[in-house]
Each structure stands twice: as structure tokens, then as C-alpha cells.
N, C-alpha and C. Protein backbone atom coordinates (compact mmCIF):
# COMPACT_ATOMS: atom_id res chain seq x y z
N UNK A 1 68.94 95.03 119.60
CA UNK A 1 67.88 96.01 119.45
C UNK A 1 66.68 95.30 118.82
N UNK A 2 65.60 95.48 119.13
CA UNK A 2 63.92 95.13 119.37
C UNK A 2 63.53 95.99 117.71
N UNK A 3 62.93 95.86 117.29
CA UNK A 3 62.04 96.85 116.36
C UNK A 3 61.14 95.44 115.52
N UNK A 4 59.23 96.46 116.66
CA UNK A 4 58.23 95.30 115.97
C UNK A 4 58.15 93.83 116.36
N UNK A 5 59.27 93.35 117.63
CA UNK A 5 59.22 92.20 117.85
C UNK A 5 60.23 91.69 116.89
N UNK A 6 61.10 92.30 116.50
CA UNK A 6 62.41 91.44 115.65
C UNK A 6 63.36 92.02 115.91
N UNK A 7 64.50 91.18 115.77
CA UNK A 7 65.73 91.51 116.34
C UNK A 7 66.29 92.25 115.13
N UNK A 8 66.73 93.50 115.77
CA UNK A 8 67.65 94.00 114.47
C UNK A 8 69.17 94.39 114.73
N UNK A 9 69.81 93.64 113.68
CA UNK A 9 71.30 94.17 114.08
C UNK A 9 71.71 95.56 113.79
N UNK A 10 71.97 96.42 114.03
CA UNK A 10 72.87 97.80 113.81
C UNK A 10 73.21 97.63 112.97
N UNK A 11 73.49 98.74 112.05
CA UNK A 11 74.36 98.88 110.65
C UNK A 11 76.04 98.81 111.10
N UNK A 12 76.80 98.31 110.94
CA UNK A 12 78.23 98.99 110.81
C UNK A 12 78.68 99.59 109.90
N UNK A 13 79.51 100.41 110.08
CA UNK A 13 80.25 100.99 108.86
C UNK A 13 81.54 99.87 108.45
N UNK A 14 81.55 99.88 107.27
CA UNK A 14 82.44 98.61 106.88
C UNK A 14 83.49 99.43 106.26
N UNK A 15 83.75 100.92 106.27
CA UNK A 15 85.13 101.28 105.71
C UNK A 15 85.64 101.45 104.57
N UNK A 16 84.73 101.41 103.58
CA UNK A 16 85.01 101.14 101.90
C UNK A 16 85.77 102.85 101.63
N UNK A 17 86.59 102.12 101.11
CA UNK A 17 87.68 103.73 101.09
C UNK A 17 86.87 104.26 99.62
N UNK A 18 87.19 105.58 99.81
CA UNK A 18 86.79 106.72 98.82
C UNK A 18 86.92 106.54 97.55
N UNK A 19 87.76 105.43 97.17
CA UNK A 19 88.38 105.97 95.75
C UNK A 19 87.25 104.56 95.12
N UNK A 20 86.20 104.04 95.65
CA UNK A 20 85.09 102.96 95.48
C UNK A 20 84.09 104.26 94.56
N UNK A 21 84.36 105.10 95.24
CA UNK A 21 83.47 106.27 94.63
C UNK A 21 83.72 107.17 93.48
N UNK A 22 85.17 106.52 92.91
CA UNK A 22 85.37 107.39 91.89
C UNK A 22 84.63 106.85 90.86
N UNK A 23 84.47 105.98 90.51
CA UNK A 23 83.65 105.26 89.39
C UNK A 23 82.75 106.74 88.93
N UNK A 24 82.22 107.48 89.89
CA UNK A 24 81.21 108.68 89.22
C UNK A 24 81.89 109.84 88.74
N UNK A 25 83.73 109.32 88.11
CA UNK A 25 84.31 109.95 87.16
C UNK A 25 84.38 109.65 86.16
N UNK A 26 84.15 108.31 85.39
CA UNK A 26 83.95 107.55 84.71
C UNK A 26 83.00 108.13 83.52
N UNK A 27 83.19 108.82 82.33
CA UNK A 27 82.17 109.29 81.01
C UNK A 27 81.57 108.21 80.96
N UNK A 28 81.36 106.83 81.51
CA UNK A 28 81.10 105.38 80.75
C UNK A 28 79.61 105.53 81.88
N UNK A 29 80.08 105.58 82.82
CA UNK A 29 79.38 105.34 84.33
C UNK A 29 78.28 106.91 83.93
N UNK A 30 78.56 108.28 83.72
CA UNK A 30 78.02 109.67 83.79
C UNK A 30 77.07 109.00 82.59
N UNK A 31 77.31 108.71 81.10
CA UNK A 31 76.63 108.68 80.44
C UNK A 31 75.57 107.48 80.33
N UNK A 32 76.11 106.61 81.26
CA UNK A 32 75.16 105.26 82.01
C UNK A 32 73.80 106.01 83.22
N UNK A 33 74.45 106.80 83.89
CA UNK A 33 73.43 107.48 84.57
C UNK A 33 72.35 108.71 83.96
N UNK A 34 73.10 109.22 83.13
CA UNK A 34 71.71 110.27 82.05
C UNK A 34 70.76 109.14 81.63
N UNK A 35 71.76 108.11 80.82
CA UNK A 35 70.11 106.85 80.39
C UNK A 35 69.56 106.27 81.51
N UNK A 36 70.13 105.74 83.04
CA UNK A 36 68.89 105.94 83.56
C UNK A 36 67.79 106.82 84.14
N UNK A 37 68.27 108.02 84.06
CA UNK A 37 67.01 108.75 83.90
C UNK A 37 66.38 109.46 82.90
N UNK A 38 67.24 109.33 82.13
CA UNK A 38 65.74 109.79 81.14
C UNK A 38 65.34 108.21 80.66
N UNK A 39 65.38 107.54 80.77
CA UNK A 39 64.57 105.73 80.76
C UNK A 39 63.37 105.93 81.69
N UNK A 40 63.83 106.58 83.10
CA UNK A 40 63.13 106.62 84.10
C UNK A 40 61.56 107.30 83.62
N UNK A 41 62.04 108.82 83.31
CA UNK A 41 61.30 110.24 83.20
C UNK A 41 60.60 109.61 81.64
N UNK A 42 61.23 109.13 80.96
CA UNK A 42 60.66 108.73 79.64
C UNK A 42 59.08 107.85 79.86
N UNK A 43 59.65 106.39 80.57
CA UNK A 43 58.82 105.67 80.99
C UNK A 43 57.51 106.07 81.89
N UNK A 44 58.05 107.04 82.77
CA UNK A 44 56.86 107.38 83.56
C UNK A 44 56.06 108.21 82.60
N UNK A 45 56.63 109.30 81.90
CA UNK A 45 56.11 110.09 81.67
C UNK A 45 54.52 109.70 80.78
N UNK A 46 55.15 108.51 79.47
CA UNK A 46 53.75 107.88 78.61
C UNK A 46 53.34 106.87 79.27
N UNK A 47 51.91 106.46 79.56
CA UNK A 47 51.06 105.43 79.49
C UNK A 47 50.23 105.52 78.56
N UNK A 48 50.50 103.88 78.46
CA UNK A 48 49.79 103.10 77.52
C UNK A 48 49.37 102.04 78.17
N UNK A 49 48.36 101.36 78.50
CA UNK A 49 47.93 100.27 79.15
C UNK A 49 48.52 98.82 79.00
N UNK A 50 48.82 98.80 77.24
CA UNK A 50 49.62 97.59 77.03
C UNK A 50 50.80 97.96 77.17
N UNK A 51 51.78 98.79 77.92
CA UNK A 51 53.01 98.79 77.94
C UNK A 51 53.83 98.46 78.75
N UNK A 52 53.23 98.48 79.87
CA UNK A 52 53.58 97.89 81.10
C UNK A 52 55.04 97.14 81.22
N UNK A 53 55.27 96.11 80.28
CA UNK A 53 56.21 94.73 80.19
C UNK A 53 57.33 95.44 79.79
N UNK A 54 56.88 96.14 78.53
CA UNK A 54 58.21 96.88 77.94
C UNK A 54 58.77 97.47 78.68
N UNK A 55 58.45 98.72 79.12
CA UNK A 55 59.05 99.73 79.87
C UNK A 55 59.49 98.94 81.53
N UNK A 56 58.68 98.24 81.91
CA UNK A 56 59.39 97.43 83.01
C UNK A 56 61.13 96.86 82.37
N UNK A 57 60.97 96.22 81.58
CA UNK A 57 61.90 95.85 80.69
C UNK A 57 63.03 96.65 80.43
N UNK A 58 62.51 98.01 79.64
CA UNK A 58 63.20 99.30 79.59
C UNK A 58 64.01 99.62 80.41
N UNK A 59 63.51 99.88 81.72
CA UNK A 59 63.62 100.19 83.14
C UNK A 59 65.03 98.94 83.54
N UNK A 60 64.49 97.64 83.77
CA UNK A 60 65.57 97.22 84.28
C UNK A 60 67.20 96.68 83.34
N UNK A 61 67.14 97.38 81.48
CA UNK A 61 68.05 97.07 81.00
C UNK A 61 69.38 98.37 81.59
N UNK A 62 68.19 99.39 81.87
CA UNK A 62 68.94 100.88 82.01
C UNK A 62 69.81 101.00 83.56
N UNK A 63 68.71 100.38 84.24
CA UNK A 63 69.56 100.02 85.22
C UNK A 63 70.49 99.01 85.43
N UNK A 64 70.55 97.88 84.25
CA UNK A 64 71.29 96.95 84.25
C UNK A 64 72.94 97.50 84.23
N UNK A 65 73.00 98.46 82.53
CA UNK A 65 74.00 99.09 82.52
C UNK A 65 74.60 100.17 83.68
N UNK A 66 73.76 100.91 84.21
CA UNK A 66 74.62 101.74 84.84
C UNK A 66 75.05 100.94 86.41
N UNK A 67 74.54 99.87 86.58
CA UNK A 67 75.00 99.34 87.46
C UNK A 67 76.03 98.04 87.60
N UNK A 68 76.42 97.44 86.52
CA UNK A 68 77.40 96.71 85.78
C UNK A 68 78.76 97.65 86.01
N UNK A 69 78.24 98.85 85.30
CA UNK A 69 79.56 99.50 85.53
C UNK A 69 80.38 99.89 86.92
N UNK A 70 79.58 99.80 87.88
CA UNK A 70 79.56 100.26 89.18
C UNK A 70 80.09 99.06 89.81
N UNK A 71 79.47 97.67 89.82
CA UNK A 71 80.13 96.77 90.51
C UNK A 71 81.30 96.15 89.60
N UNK A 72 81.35 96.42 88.41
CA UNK A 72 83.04 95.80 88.23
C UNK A 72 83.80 96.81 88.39
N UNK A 73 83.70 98.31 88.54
CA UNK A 73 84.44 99.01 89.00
C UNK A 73 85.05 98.98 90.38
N UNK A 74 84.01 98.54 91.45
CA UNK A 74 84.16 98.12 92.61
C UNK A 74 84.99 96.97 93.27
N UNK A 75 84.77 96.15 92.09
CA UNK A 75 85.65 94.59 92.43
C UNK A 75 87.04 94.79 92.57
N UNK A 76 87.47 95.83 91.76
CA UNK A 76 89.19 96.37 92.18
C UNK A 76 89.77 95.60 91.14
N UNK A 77 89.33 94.23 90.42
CA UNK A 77 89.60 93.27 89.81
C UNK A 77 89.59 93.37 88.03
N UNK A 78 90.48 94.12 87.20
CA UNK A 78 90.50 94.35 85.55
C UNK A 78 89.81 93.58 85.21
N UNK A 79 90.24 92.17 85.52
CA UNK A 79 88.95 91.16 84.60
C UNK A 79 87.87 91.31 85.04
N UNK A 80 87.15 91.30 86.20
CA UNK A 80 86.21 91.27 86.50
C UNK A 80 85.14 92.89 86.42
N UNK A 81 86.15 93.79 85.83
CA UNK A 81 85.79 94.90 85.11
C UNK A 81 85.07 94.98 83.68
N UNK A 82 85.93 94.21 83.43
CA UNK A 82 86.01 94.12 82.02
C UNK A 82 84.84 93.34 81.55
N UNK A 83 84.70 92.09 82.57
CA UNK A 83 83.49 91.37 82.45
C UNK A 83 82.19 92.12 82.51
N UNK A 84 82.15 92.82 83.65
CA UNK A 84 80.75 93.65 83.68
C UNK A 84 80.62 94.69 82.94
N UNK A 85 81.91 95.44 82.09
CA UNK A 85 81.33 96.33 81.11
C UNK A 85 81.25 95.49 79.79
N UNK A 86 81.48 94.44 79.67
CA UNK A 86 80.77 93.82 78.58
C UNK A 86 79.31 93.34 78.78
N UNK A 87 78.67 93.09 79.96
CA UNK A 87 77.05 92.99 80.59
C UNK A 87 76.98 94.27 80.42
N UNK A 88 77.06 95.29 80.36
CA UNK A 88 76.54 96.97 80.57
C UNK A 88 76.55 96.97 79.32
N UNK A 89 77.49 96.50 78.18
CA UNK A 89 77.22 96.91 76.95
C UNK A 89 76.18 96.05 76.09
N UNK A 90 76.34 94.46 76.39
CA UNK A 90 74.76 94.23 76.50
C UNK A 90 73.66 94.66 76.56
N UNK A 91 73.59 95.20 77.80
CA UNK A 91 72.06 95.63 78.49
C UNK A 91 71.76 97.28 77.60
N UNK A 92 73.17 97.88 77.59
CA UNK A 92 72.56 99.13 76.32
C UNK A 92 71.98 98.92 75.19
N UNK A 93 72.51 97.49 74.50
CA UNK A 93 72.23 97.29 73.26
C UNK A 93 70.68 97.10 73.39
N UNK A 94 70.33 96.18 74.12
CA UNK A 94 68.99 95.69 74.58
C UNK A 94 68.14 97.16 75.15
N UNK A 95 68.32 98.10 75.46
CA UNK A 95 67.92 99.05 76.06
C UNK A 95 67.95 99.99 74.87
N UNK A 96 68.62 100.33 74.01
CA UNK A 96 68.30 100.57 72.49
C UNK A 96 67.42 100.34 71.90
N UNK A 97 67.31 98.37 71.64
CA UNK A 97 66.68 97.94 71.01
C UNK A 97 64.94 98.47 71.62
N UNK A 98 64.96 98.17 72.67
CA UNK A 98 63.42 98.23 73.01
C UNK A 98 62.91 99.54 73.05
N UNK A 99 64.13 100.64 73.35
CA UNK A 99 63.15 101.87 73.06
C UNK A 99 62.90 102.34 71.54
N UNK A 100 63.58 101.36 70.60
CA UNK A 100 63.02 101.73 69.38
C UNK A 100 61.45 101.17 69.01
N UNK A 101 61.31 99.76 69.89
CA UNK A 101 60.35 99.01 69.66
C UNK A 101 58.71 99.93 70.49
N UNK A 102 59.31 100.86 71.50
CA UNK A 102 58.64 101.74 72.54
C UNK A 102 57.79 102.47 70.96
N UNK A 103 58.98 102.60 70.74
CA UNK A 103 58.42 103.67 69.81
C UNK A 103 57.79 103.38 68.81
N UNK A 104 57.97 102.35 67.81
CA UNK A 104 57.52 101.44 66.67
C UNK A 104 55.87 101.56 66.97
N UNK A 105 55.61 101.12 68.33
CA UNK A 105 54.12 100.74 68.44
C UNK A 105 53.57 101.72 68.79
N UNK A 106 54.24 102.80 69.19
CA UNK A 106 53.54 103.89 69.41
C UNK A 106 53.87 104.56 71.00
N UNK A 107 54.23 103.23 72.21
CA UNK A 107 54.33 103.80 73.25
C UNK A 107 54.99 105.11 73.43
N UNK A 108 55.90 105.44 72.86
CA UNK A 108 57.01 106.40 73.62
C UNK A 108 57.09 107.49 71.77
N UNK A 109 57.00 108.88 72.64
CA UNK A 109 56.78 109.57 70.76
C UNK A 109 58.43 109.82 70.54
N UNK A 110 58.14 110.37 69.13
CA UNK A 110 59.42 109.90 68.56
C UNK A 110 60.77 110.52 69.04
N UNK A 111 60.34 111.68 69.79
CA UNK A 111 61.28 112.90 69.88
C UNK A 111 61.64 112.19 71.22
N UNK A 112 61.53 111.76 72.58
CA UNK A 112 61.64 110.59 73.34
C UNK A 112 62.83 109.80 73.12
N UNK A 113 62.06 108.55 71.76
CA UNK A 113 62.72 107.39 70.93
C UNK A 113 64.45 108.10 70.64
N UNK A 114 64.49 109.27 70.32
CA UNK A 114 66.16 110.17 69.62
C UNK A 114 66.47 110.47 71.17
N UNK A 115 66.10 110.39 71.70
CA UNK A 115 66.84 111.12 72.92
C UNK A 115 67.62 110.02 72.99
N UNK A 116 66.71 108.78 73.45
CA UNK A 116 66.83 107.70 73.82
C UNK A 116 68.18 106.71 73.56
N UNK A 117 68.01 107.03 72.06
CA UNK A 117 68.61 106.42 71.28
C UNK A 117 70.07 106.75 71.14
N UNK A 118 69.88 108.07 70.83
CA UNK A 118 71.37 109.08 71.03
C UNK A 118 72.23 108.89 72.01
N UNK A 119 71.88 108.89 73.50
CA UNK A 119 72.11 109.03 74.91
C UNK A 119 72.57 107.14 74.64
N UNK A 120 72.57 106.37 74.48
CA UNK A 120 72.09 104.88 74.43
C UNK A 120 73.57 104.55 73.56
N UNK A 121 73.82 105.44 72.30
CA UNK A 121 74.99 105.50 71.64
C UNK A 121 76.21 106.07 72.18
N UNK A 122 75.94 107.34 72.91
CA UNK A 122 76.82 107.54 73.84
C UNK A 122 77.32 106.92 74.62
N UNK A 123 76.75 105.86 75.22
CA UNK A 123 76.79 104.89 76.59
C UNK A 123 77.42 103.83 75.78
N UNK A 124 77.11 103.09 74.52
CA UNK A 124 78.25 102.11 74.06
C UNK A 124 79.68 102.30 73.59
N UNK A 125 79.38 104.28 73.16
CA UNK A 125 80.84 104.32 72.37
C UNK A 125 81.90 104.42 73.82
N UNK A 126 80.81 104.90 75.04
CA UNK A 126 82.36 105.27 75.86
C UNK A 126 82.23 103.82 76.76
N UNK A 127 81.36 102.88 76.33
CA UNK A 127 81.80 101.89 77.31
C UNK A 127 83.17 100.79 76.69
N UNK A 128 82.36 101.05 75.42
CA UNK A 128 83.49 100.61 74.14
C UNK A 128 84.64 101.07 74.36
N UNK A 129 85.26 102.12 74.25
CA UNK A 129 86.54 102.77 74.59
C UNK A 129 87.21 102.36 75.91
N UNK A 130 86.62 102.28 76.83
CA UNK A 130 86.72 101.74 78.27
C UNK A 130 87.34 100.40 78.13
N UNK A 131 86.47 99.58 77.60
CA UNK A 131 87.12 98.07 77.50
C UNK A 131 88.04 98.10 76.34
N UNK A 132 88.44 98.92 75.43
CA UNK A 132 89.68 98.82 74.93
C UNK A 132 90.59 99.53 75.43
N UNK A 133 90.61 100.29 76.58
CA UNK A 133 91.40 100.71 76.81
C UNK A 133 91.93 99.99 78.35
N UNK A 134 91.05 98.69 78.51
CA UNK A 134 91.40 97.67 79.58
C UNK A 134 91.91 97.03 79.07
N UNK A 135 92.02 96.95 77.49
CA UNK A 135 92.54 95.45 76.79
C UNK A 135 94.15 95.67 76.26
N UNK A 136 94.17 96.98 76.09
CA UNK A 136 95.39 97.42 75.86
C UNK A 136 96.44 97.87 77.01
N UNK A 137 95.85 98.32 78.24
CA UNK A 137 96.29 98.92 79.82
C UNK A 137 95.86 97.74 80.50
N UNK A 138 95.71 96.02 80.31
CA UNK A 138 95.27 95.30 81.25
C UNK A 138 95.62 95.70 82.80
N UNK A 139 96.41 96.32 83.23
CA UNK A 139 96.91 96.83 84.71
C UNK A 139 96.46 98.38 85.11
N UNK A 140 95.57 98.48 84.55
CA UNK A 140 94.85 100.23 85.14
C UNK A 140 93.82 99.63 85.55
């Protein structure tokens, strides 16, 4: 198939069975997805001209985590679970840190900064629980 003068191959369906999709049962993964959007809705919502870097920043720690959780869930692989919810719990910490700094300078007001922050604590305690409960169940 032609499209624009380039060859394009067809999509196939590659078959990824259903249970790839449970991950969006996951409290670790649900409370990974509230912080990216209110990161999202937060960020858009204030401008500030110098803020640009941060909230870019913001933006891709939030998506860092909720998507860490998603591909080591996917790998089928405990360790390699375990590995990426320790990067997701990273990228929260870092995604913490900067929306306090959002806020410090003024970008993001304070009532924002607690959402932020709260939602951000949620997301380490259940990612936390998650990887101890891989370290103790290595075979779930």
C-alpha cells in the first residue's frame, strides 16, 4: 500500500492476550495514572514564561512512572518487574521533588503543590508495597 508516495505496511494484529491489560488493576498503576493527570491539568493549567523546563520535566517524570509500571508489568518477567517499579519509584520521587520546587518559585499555587504531593505519596506507598510484595512472592 502507497500513502504520499511511501510504502506503508498494514498494521497486524500481534495477539497480546488480555491479561497484558490487567496491569489497569494494579492501585500502583491507578494511582500512577491520577498523577499523570493531574501533572498534566496542573501543568497546563499555570503559565509562567520561565517555566517551561520544569514542567516539561514534571511532565515526563509523571509519565515516567506510570509507564515503568506498565512495561515491567508487561514483560511477564518478576525481575524485570521489579526492576521497572524501582524506575517508577524513582521518577515519583523526582516528580515530588520538582513539584515542590513548581511551587517554591511560585510556578504552580500551593493548593496544586498538596494535591501534587499527596497523590505522589500515594504512588510510592503502593509502589512500595508492590515491590515488597515481589520480594517476598518472588513467583506472582
Amino acid at each position: 500500500m502507497r500513502a504520499g508516495g511511501v510504502s506503508v505496511t498494514p498494521v497486524v494484529e500481534i495477539g497480546i492476550s488480555s491479561s497484558v491489560h490487567k496491569y489497569r488493576s494494579l492501585a500502583a498503576w491507578q494511582a500512577a495514572h491520577g498523577l499523570l493527570l493531574l501533572t498534566l491539568r496542573a501543568t497546563d493549567a499555570a503559565s509562567h514564561p520561565r517555566c517551561y523546563a520544569l514542567f516539561d520535566q514534571m511532565r515526563r517524570s509523571a509519565v515516567s512512572v506510570e509507564a515503568n509500571i506498565v512495561e515491567g508489568y508487561a514483560l511477564g518477567s518478576t525481575a524485570q518487574f521489579k526492576r521497572h517499579l524501582r524506575i517508577a519509584l524513582g521518577s515519583a520521587a523526582e516528580s515530588e521533588c520538582l513539584a515542590r520546587v513548581a511551587g517554591e518559585v511560585g510556578y504552580l499555587a500551593d493548593d496544586r503543590v498538596k494535591a501534587l504531593e499527596g497523590l505522589t505519596g500515594r504512588v510510592i506507598r503502593t509502589v512500595q508495597g508492590l515491590l515488597k510484595a515481589k520480594l517476598s512472592h518472588p513467583e506472582t
